[in-house]
C-alpha atoms as a PDB file:
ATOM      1  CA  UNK A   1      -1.046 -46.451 -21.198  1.00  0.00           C
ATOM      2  CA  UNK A   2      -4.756 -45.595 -21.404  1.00  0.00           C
ATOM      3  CA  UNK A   3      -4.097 -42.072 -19.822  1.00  0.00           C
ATOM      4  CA  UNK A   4      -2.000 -41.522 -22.900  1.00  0.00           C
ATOM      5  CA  UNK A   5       1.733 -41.553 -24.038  1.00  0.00           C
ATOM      6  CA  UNK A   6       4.476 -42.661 -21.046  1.00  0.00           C
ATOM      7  CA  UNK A   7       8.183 -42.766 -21.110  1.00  0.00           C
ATOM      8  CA  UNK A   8       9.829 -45.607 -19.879  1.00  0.00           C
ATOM      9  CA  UNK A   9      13.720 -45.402 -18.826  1.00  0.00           C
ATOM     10  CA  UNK A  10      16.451 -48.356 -18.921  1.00  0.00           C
ATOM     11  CA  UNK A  11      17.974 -49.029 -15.689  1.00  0.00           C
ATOM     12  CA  UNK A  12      20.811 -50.879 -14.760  1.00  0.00           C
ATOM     13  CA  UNK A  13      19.525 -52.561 -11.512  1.00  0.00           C
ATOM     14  CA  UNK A  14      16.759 -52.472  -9.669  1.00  0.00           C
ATOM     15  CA  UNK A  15      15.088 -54.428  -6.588  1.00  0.00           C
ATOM     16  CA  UNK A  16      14.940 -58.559  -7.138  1.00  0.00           C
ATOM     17  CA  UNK A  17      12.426 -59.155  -4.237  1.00  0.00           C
ATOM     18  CA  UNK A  18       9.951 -57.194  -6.761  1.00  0.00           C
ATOM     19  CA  UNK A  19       9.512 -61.053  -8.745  1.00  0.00           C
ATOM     20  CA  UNK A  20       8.697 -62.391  -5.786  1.00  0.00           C
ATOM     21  CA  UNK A  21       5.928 -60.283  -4.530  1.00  0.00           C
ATOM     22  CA  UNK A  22       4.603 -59.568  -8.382  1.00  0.00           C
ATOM     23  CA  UNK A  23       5.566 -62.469 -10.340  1.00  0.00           C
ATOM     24  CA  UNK A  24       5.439 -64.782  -7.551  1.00  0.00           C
ATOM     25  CA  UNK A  25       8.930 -66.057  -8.346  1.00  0.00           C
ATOM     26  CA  UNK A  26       9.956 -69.486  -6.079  1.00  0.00           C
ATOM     27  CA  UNK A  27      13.630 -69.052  -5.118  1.00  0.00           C
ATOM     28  CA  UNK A  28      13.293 -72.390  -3.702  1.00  0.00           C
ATOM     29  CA  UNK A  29      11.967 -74.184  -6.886  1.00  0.00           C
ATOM     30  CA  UNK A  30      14.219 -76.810  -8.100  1.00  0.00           C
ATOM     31  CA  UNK A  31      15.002 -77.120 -11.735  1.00  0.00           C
ATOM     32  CA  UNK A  32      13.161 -78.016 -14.310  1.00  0.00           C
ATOM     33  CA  UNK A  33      12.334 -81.404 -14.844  1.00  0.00           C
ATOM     34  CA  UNK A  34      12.408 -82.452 -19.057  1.00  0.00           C
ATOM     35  CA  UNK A  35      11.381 -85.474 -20.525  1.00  0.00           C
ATOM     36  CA  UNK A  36      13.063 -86.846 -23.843  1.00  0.00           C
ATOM     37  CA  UNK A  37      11.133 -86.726 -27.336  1.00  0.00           C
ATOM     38  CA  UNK A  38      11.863 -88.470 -30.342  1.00  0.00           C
ATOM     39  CA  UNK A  39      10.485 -86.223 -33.218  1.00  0.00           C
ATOM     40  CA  UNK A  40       8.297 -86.153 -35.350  1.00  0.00           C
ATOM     41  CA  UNK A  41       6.478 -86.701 -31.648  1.00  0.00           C
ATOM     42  CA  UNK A  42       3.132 -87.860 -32.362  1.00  0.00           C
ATOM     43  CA  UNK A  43       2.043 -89.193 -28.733  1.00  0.00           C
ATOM     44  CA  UNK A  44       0.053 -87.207 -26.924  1.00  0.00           C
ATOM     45  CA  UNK A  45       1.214 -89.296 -23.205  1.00  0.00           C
ATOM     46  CA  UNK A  46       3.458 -86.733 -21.750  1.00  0.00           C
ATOM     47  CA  UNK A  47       2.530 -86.874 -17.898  1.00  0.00           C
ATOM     48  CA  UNK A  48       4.391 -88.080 -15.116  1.00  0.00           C
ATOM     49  CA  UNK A  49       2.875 -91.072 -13.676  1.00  0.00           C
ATOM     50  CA  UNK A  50       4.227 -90.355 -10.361  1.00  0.00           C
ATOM     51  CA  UNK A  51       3.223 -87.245  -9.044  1.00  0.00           C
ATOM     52  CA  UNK A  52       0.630 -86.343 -12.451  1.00  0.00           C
ATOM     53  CA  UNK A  53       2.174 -83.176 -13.342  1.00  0.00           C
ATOM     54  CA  UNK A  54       3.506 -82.303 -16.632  1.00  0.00           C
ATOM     55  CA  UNK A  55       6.842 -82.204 -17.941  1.00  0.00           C
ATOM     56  CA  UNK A  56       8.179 -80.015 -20.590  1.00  0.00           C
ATOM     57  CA  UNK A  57      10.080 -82.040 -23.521  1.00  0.00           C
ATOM     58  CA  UNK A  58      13.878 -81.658 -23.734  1.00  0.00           C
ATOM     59  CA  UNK A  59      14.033 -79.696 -26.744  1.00  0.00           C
ATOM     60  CA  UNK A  60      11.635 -76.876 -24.808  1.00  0.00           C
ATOM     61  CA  UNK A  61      14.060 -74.544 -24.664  1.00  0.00           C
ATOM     62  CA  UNK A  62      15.761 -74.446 -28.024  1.00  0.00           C
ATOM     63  CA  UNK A  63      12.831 -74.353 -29.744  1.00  0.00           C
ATOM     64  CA  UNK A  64      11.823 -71.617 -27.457  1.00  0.00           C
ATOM     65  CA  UNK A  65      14.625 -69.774 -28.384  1.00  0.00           C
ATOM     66  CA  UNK A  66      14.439 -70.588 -32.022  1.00  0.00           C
ATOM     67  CA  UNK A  67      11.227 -69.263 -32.590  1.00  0.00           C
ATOM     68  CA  UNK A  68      12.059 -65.904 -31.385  1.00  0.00           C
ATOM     69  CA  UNK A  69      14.537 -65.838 -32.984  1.00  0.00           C
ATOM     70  CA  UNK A  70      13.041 -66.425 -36.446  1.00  0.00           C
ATOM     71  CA  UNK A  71      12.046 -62.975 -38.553  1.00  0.00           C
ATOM     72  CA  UNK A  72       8.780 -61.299 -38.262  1.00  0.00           C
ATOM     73  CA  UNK A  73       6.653 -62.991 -41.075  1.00  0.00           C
ATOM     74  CA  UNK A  74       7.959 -66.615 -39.918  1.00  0.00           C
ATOM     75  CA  UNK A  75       7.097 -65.782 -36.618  1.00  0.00           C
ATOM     76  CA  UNK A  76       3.906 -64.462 -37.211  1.00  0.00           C
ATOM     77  CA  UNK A  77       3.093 -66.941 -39.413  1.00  0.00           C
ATOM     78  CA  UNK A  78       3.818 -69.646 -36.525  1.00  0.00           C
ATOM     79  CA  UNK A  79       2.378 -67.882 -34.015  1.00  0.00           C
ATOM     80  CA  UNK A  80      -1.003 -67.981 -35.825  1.00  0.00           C
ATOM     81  CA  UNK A  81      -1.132 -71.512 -36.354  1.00  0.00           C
ATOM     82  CA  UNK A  82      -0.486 -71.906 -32.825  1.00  0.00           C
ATOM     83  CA  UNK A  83      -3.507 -69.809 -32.283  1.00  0.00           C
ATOM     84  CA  UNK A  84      -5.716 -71.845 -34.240  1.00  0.00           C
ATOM     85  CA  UNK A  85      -4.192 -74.703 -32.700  1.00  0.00           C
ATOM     86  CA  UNK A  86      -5.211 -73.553 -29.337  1.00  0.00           C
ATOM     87  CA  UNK A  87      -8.690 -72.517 -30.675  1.00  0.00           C
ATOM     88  CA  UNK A  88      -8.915 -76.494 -31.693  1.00  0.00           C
ATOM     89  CA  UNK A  89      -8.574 -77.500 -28.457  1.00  0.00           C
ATOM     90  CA  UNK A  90     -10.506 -74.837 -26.625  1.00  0.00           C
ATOM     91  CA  UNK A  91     -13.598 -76.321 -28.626  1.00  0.00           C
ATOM     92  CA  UNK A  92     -12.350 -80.426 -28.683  1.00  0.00           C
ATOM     93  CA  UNK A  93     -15.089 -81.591 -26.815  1.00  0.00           C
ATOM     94  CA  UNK A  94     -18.174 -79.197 -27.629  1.00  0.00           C
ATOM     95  CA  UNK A  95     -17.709 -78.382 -31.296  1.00  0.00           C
ATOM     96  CA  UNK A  96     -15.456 -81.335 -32.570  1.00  0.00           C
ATOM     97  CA  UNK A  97     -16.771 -79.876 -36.250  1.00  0.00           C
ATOM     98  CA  UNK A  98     -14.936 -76.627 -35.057  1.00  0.00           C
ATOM     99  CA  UNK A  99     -12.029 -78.028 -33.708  1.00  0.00           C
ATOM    100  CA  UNK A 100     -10.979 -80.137 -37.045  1.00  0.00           C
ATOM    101  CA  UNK A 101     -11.398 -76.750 -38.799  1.00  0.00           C
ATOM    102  CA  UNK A 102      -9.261 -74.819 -37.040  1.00  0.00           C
ATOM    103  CA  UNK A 103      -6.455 -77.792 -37.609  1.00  0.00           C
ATOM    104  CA  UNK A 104      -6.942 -77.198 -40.971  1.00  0.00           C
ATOM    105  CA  UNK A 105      -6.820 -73.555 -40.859  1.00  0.00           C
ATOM    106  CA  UNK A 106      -3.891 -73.907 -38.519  1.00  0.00           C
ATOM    107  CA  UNK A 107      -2.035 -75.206 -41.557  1.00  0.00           C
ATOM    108  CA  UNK A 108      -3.585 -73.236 -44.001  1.00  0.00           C
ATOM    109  CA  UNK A 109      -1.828 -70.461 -41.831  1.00  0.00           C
ATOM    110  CA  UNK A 110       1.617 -71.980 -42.620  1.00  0.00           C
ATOM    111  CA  UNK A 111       1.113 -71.835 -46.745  1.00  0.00           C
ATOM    112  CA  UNK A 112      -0.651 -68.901 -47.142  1.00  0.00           C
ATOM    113  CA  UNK A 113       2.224 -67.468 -48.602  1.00  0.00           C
ATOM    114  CA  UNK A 114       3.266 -70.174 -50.781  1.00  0.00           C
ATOM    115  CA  UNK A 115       2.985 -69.842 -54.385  1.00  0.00           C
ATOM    116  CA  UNK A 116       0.925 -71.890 -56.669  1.00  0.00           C
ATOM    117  CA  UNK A 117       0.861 -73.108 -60.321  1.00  0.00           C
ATOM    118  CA  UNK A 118      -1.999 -71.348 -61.302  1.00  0.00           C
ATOM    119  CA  UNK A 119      -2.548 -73.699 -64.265  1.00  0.00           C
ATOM    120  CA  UNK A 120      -5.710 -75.578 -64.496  1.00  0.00           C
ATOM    121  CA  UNK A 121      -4.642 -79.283 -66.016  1.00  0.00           C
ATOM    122  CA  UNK A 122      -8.704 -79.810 -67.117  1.00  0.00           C
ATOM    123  CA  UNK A 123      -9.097 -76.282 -69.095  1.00  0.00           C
ATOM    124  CA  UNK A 124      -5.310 -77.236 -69.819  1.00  0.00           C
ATOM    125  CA  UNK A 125      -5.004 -73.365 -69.062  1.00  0.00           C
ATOM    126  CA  UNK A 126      -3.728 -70.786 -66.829  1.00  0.00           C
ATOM    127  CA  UNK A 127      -6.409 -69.519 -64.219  1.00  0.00           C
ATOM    128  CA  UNK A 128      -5.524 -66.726 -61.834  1.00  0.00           C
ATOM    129  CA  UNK A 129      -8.623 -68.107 -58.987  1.00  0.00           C
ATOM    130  CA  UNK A 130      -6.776 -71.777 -59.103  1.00  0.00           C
ATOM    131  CA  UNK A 131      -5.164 -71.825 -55.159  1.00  0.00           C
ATOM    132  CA  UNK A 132      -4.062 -75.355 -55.045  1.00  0.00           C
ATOM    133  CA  UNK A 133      -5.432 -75.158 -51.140  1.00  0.00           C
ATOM    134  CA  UNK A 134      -5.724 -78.916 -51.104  1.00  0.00           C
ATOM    135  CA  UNK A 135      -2.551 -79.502 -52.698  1.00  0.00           C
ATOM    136  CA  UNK A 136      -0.659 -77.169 -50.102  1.00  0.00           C
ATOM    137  CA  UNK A 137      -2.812 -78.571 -47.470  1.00  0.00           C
ATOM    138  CA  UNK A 138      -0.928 -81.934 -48.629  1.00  0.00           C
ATOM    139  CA  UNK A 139       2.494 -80.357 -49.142  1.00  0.00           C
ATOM    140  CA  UNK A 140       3.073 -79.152 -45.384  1.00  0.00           C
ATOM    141  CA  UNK A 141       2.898 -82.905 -44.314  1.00  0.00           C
ATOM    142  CA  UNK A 142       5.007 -83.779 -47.196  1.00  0.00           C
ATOM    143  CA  UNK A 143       7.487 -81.378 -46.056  1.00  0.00           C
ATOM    144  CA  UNK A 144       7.713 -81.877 -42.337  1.00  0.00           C
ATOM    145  CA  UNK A 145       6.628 -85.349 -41.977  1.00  0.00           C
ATOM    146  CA  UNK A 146       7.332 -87.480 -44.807  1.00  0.00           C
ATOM    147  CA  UNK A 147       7.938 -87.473 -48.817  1.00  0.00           C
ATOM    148  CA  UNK A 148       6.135 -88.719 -50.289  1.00  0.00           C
ATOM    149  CA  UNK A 149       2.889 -89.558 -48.334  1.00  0.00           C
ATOM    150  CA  UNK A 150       1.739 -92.967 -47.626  1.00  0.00           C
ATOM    151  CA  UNK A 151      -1.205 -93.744 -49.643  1.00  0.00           C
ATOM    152  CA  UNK A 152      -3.559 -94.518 -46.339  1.00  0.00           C
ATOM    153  CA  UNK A 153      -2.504 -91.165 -44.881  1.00  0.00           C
ATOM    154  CA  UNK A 154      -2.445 -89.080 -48.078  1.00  0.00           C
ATOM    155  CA  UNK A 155      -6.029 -90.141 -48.344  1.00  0.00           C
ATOM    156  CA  UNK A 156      -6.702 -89.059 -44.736  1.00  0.00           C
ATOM    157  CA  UNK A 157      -5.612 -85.630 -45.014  1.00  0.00           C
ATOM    158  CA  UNK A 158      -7.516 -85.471 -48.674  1.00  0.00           C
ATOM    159  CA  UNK A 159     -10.820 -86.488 -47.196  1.00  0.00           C
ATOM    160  CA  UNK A 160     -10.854 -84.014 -44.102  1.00  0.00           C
ATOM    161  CA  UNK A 161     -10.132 -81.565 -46.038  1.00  0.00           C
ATOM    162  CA  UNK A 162     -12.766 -82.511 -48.301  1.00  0.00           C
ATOM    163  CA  UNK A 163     -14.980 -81.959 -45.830  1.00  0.00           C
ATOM    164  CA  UNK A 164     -13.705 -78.616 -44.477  1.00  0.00           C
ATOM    165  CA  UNK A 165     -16.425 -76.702 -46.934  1.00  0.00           C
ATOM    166  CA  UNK A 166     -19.571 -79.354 -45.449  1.00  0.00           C
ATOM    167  CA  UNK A 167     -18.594 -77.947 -41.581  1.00  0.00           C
ATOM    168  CA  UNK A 168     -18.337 -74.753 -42.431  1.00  0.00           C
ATOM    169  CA  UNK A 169     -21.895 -74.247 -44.576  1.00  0.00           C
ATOM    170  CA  UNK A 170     -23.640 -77.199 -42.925  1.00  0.00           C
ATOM    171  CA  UNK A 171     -21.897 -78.217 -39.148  1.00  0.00           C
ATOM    172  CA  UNK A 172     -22.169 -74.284 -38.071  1.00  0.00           C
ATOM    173  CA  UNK A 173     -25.563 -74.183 -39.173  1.00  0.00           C
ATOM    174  CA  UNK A 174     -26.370 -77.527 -36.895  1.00  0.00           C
ATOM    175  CA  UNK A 175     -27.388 -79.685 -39.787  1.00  0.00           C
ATOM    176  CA  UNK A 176     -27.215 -83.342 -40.584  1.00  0.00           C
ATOM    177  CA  UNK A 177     -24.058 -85.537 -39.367  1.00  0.00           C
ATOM    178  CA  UNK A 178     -21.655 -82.687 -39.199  1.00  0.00           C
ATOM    179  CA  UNK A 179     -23.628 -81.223 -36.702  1.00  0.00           C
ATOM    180  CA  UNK A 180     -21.491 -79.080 -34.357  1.00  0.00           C
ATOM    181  CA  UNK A 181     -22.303 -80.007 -30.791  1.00  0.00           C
ATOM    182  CA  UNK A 182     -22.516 -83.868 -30.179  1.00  0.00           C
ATOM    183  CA  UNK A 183     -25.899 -84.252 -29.118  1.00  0.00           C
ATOM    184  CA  UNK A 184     -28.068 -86.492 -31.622  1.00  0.00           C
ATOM    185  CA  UNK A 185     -25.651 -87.594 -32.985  1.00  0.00           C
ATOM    186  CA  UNK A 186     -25.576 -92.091 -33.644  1.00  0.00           C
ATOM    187  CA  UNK A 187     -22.595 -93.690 -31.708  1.00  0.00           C
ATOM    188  CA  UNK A 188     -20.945 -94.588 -34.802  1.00  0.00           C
ATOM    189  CA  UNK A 189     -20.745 -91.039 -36.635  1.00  0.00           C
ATOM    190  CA  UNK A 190     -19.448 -89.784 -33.439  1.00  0.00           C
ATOM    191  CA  UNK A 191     -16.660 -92.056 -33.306  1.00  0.00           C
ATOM    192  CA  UNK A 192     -15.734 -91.612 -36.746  1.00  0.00           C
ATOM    193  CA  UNK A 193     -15.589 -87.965 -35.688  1.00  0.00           C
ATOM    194  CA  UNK A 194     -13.502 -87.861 -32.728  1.00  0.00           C
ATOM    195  CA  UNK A 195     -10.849 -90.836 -34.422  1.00  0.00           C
ATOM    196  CA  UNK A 196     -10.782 -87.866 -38.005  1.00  0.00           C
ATOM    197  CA  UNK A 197     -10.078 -85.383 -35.248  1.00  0.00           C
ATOM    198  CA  UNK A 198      -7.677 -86.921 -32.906  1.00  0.00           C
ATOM    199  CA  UNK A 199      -5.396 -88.151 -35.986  1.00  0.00           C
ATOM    200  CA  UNK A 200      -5.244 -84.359 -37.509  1.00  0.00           C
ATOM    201  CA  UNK A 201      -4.423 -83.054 -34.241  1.00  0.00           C
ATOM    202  CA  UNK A 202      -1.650 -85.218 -34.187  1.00  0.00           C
ATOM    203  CA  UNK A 203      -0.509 -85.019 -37.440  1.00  0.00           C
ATOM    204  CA  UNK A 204      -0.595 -81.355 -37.210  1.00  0.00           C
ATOM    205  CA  UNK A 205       0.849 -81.080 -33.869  1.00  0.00           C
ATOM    206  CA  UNK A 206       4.011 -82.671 -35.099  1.00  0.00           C
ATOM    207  CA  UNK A 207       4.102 -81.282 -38.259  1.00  0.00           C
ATOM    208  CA  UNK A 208       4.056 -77.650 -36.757  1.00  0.00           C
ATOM    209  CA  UNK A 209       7.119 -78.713 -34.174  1.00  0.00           C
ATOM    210  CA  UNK A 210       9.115 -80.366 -37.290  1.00  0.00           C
ATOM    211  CA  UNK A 211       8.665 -77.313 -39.379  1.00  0.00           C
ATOM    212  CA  UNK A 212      10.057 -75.224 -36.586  1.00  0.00           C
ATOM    213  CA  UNK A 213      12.967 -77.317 -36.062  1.00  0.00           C
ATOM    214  CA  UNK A 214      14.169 -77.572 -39.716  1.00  0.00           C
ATOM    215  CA  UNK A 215      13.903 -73.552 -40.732  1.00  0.00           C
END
């Protein structure tokens, strides 16, 4: 396509021992081996212990098929949060700071679209630059997971996003605790870190494949 404009014709048939020698297609592979997930799934343990490959869960293929199925915006939307998901783990151990934000922004993704009061309850007015970001941030979970929030886990999800605005003016600019890479940082702040981060990714993780399932 970089020499310019092609045509491409349909055929009926064509040559099957081409996915061997390009895709590198087993013949002899058995089938799939799936493992059985309750959701919400929020475990992360999804090897198998005897031979320490991994398994695809049971519901693989439907929601496989589901989510190409869905329209255009859905699956866009999806597909980004996915990215950012990806882009959390790509950076877990490095830039834990990094990671939790693109969590957040992984849900963020999945509300953009959603429509807010507007109405600001201390000016007791309307105010076209009110978002409600938090409040969506809250409402995802609420949606997929559970209605309404447990107190203990509302307050988790209001506190790291809380601190979504400190990583990105402060951790990216390698200041004080929320320093991006892990070095100099005190045992303690570092485990507080890491324990904020693995919770979210769980929490988002099976939030994403709930919402998914339910449209």
């Amino acid at each position: 396509m970089r020499f310019g404009p092609s045509t491409h014709h349909l055929v009926e048939d064509f040559e099957e021992s081409i996915l061997e020698t390009t895709f590198h297609v087993d013949r002899k592979a058995k089938d799939c081996e799936f493992f059985h997930v309750e959701r919400p799934s929020f475990s992360l343990s999804i090897s198998s212990k005897d031979s320490g490959s991994w398994k695809l869960p049971s519901d693989f293929p439907y929601l496989t098929k589901k989510l190409f199925s869905l329209k255009k915006e859905e699956r866009e939307k999806f597909l980004n949060a996915c990215f950012s998901h990806q882009f959390a783990l790509e950076n877990w151990m490095p830039y834990p700071t990094v990671s939790i934000l693109s969590l957040v922004s992984a849900v963020e993704s999945m509300m953009a679209d959603e429509y807010t009061s507007g109405f600001c309850k201390d000016a007791n007015k309307p105010c076209p630059l009110k978002k409600d970001v938090m409040k969506k941030f809250r409402v995802f979970f609420e949606r997929n997971l559970q209605y309404p929030l447990p107190k203990e886990l509302r307050n988790f999800l209001n506190r790291v996003y809380s601190k979504r605005s400190t990583y990105v003016h402060i951790a990216l600019l390698g200041e004080g605790e929320a320093r991006g890479i892990q070095f100099g940082y005190k045992s303690e702040e570092v485990r507080r870190l890491n324990d904020e981060q693995r919770n979210l990714e769980k929490l988002v993780n099976a939030a994403l494949m709930e919402w998914i399932q339910r449209i």
